[in-house]
N, C-alpha and C. Protein backbone atom coordinates (compact mmCIF):
# COMPACT_ATOMS: atom_id res chain seq x y z
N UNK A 1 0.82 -1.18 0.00
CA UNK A 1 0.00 0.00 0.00
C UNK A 1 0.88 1.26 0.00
N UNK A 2 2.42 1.50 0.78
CA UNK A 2 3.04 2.27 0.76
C UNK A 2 3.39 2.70 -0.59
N UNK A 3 3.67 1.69 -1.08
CA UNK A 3 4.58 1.50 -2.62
C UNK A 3 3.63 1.93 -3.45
N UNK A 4 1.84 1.63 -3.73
CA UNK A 4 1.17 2.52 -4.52
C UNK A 4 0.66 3.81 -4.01
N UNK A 5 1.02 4.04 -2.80
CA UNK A 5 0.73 5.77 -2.71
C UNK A 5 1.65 6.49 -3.30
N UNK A 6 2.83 5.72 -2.86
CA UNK A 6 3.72 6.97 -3.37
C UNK A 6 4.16 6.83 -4.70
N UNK A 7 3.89 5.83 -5.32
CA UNK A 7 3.80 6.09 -6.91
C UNK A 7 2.60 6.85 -7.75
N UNK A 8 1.09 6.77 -6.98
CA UNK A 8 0.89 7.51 -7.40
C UNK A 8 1.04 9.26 -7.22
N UNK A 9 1.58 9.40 -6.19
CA UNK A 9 2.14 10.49 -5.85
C UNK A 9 3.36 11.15 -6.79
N UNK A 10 4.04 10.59 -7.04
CA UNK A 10 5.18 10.69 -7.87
C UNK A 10 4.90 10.60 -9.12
N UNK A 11 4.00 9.75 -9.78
CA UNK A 11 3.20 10.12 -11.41
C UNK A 11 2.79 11.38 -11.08
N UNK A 12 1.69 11.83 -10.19
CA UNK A 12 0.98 13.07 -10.10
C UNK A 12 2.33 14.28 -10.26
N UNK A 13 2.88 14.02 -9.18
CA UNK A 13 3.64 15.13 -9.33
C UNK A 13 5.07 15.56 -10.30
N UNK A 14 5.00 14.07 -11.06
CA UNK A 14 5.83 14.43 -12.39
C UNK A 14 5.42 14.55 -13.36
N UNK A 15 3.81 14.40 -13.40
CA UNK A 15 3.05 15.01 -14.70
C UNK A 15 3.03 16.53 -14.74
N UNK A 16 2.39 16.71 -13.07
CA UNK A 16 2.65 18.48 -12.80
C UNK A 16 4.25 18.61 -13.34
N UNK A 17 5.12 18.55 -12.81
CA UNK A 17 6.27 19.22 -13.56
C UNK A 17 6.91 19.35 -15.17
N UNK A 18 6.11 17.82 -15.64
CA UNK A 18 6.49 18.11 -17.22
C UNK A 18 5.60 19.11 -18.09
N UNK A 19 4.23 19.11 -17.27
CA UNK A 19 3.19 20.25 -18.00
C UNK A 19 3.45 22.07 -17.29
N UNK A 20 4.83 22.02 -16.92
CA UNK A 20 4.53 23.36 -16.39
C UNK A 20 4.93 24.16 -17.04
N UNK A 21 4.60 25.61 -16.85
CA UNK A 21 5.16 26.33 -17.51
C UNK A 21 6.53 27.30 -17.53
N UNK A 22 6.29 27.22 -16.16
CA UNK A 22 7.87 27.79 -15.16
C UNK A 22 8.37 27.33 -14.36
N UNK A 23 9.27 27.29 -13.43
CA UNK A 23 9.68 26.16 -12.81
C UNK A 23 9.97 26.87 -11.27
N UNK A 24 9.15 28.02 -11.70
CA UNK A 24 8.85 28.86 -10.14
C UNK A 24 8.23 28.09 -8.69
N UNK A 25 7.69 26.94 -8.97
CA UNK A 25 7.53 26.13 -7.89
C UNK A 25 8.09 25.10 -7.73
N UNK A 26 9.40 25.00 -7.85
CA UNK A 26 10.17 24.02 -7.97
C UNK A 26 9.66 22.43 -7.47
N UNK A 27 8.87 22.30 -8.84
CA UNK A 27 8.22 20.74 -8.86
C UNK A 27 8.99 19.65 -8.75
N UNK A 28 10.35 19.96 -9.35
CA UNK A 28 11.49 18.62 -10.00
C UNK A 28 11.47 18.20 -7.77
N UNK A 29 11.93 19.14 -7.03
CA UNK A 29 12.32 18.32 -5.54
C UNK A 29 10.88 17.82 -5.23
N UNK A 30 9.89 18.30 -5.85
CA UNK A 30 8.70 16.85 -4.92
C UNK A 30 9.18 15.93 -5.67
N UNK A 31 8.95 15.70 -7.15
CA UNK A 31 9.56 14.35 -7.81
C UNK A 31 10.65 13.56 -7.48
N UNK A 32 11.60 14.33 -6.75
CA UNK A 32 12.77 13.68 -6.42
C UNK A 32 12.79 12.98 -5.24
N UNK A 33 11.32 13.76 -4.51
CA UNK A 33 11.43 13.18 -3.07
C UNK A 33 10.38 11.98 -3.43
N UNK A 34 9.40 12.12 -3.85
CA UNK A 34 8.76 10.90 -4.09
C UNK A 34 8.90 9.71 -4.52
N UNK A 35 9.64 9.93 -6.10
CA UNK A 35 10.40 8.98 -6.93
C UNK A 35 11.67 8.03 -5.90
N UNK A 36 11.74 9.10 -4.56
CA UNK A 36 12.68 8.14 -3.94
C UNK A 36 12.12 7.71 -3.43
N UNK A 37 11.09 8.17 -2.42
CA UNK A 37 10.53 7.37 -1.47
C UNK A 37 9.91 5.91 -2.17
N UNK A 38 9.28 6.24 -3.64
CA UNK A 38 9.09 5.13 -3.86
C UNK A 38 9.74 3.96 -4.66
N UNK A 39 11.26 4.25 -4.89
CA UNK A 39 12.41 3.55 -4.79
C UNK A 39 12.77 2.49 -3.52
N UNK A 40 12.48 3.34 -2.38
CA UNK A 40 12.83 2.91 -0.60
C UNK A 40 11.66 1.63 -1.09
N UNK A 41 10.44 1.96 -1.27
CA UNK A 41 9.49 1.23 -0.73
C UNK A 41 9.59 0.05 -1.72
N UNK A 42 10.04 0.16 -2.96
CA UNK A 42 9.85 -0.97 -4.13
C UNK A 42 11.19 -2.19 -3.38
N UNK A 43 12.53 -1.45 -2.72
CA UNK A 43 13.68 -2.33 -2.20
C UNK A 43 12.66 -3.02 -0.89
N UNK A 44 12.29 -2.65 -0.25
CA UNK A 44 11.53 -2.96 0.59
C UNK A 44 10.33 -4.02 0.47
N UNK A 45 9.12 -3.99 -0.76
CA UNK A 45 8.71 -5.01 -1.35
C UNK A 45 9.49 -5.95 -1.49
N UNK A 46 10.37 -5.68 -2.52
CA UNK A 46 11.43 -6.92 -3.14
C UNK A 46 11.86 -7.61 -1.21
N UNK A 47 12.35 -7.29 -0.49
CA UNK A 47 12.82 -8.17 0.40
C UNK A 47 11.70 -8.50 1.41
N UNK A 48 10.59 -7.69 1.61
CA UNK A 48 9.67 -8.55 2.07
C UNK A 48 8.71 -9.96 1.22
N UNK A 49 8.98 -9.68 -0.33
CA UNK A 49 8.43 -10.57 -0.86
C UNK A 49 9.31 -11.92 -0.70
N UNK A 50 10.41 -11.73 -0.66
CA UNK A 50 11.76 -12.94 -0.20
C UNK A 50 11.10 -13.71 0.49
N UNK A 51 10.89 -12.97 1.78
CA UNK A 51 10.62 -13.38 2.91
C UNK A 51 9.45 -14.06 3.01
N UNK A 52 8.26 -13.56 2.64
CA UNK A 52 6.91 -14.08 2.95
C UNK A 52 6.97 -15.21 1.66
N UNK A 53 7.00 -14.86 0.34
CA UNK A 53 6.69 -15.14 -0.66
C UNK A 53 5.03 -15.14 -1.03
N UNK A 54 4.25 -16.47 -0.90
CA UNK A 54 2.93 -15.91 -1.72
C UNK A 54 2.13 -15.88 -0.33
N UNK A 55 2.65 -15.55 0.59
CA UNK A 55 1.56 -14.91 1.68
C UNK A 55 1.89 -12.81 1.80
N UNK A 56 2.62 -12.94 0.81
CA UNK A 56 3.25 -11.09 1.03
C UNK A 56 1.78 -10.64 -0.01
N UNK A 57 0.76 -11.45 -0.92
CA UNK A 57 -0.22 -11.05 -1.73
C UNK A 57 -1.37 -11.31 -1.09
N UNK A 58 -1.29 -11.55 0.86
CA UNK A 58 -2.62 -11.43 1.42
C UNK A 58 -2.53 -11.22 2.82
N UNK A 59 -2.31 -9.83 2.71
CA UNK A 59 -1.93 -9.39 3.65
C UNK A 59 -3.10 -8.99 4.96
N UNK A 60 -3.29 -9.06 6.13
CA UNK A 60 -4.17 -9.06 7.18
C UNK A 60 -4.93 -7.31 6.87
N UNK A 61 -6.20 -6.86 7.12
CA UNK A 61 -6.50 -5.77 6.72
C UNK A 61 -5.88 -4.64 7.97
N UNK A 62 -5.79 -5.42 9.09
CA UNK A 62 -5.09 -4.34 10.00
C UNK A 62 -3.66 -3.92 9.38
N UNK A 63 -3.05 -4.62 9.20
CA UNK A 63 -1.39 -4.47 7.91
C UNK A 63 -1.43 -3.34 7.10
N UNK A 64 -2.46 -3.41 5.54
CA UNK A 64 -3.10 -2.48 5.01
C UNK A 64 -3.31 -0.88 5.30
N UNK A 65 -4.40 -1.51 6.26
CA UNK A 65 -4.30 -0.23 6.83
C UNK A 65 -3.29 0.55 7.65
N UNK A 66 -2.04 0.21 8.26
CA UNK A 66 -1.02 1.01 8.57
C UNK A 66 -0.27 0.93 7.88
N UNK A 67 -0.23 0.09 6.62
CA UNK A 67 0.52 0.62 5.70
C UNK A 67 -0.10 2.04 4.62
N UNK A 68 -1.01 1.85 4.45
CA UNK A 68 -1.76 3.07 4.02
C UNK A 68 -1.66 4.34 4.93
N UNK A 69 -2.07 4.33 6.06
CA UNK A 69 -1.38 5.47 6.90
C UNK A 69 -0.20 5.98 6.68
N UNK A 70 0.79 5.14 6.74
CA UNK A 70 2.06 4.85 6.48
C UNK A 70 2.67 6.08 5.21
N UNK A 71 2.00 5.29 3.91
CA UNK A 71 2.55 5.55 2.75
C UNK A 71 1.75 7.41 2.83
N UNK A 72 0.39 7.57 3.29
CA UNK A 72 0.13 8.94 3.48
C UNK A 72 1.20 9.96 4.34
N UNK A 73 1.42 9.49 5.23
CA UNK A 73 2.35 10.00 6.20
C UNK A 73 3.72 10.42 5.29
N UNK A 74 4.12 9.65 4.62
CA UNK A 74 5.02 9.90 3.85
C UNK A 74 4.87 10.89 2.82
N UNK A 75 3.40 10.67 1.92
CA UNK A 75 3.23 11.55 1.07
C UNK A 75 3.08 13.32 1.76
N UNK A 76 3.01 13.46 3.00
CA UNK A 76 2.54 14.67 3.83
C UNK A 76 3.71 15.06 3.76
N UNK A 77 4.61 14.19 4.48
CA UNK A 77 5.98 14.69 4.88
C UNK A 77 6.67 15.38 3.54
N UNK A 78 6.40 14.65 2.43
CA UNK A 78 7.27 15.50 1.14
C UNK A 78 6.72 16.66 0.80
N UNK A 79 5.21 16.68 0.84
CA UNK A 79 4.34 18.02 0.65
C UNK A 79 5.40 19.18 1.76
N UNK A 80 5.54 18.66 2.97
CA UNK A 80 6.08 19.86 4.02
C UNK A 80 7.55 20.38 4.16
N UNK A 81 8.21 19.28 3.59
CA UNK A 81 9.62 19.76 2.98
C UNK A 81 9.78 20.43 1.93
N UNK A 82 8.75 19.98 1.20
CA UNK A 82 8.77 21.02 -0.39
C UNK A 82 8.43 22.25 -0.05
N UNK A 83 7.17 22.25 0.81
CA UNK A 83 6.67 23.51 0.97
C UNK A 83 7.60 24.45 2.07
N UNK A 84 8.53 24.17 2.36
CA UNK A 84 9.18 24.58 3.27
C UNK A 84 10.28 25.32 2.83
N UNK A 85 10.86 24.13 1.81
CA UNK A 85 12.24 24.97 0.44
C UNK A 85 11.64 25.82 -0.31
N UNK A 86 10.54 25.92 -0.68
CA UNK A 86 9.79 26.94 -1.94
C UNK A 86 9.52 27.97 -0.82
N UNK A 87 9.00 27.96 0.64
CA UNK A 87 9.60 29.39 1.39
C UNK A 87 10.60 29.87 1.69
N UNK A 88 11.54 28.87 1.73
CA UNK A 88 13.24 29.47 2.23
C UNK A 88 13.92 30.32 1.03
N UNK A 89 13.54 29.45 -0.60
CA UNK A 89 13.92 29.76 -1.96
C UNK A 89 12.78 30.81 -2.20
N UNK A 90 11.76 31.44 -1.97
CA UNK A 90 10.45 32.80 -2.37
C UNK A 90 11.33 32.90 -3.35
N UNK A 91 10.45 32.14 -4.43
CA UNK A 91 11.11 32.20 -6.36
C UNK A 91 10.46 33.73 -6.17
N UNK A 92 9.24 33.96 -5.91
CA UNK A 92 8.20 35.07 -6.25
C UNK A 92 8.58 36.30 -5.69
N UNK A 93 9.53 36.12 -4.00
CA UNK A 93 9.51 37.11 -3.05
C UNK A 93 8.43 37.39 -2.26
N UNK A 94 7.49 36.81 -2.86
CA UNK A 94 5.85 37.15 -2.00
C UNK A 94 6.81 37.04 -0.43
N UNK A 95 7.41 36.21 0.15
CA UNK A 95 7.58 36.06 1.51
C UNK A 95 8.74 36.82 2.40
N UNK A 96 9.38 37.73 1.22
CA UNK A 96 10.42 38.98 1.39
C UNK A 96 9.60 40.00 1.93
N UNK A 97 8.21 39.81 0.76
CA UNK A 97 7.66 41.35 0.60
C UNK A 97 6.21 41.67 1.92
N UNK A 98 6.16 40.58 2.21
CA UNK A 98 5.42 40.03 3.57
C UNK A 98 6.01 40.73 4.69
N UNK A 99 7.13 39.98 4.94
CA UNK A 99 7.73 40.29 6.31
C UNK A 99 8.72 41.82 5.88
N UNK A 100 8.97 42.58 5.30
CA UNK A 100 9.08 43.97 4.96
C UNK A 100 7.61 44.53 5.28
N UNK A 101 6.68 44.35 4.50
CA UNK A 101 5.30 45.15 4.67
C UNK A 101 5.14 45.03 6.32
N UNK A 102 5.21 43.85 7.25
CA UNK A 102 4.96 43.56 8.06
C UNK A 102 5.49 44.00 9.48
């Protein structure tokens, strides 16, 4: 469940970056953070599938579900690092011109 959140997270947010028009929200570091995270999680399949083998394709629904938590938790965390460098980097200045006005 980890492994398809954050792929679809990482399609989403590398479609946003190939359709953009400027690169004022620096899309490429969510992709980079996602595309890894869901790198981590695919090494992670691969050696839990070792392990279990064909019981790793039925997994208990309590499992599921903290893995789904899980893989959200993760997808949050890249949203708040991104959003965190795109305030430190103010491509726009909006957050110069804030705390001056302010």
């Amino acid at each position: 469940m980890t492994l398809l959140i954050t792929i679809f997270a990482a399609v989403t947010a590398t479609v946003k970056w190939y359709n953009r028009k400027n690169d004022d929200m620096r899309l490429g570091t969510l992709c980079f953070l996602y595309w890894g995270a869901s790198l981590m999680w695919l090494v992670d399949a691969i050696f839990e599938f070792a392990e279990l083998k064909s019981a790793y394709f039925t997994p208990d629904p309590q499992d599921m579900l903290n893995d789904a938590f899980l893989g959200l938790s993760v997808v949050a965390l890249g949203l708040i690092i991104w959003v965190v460098r795109l305030l430190i980097a103010d491509p726009k200045g909006s957050v110069r011109a804030a705390l001056r006005k302010g």
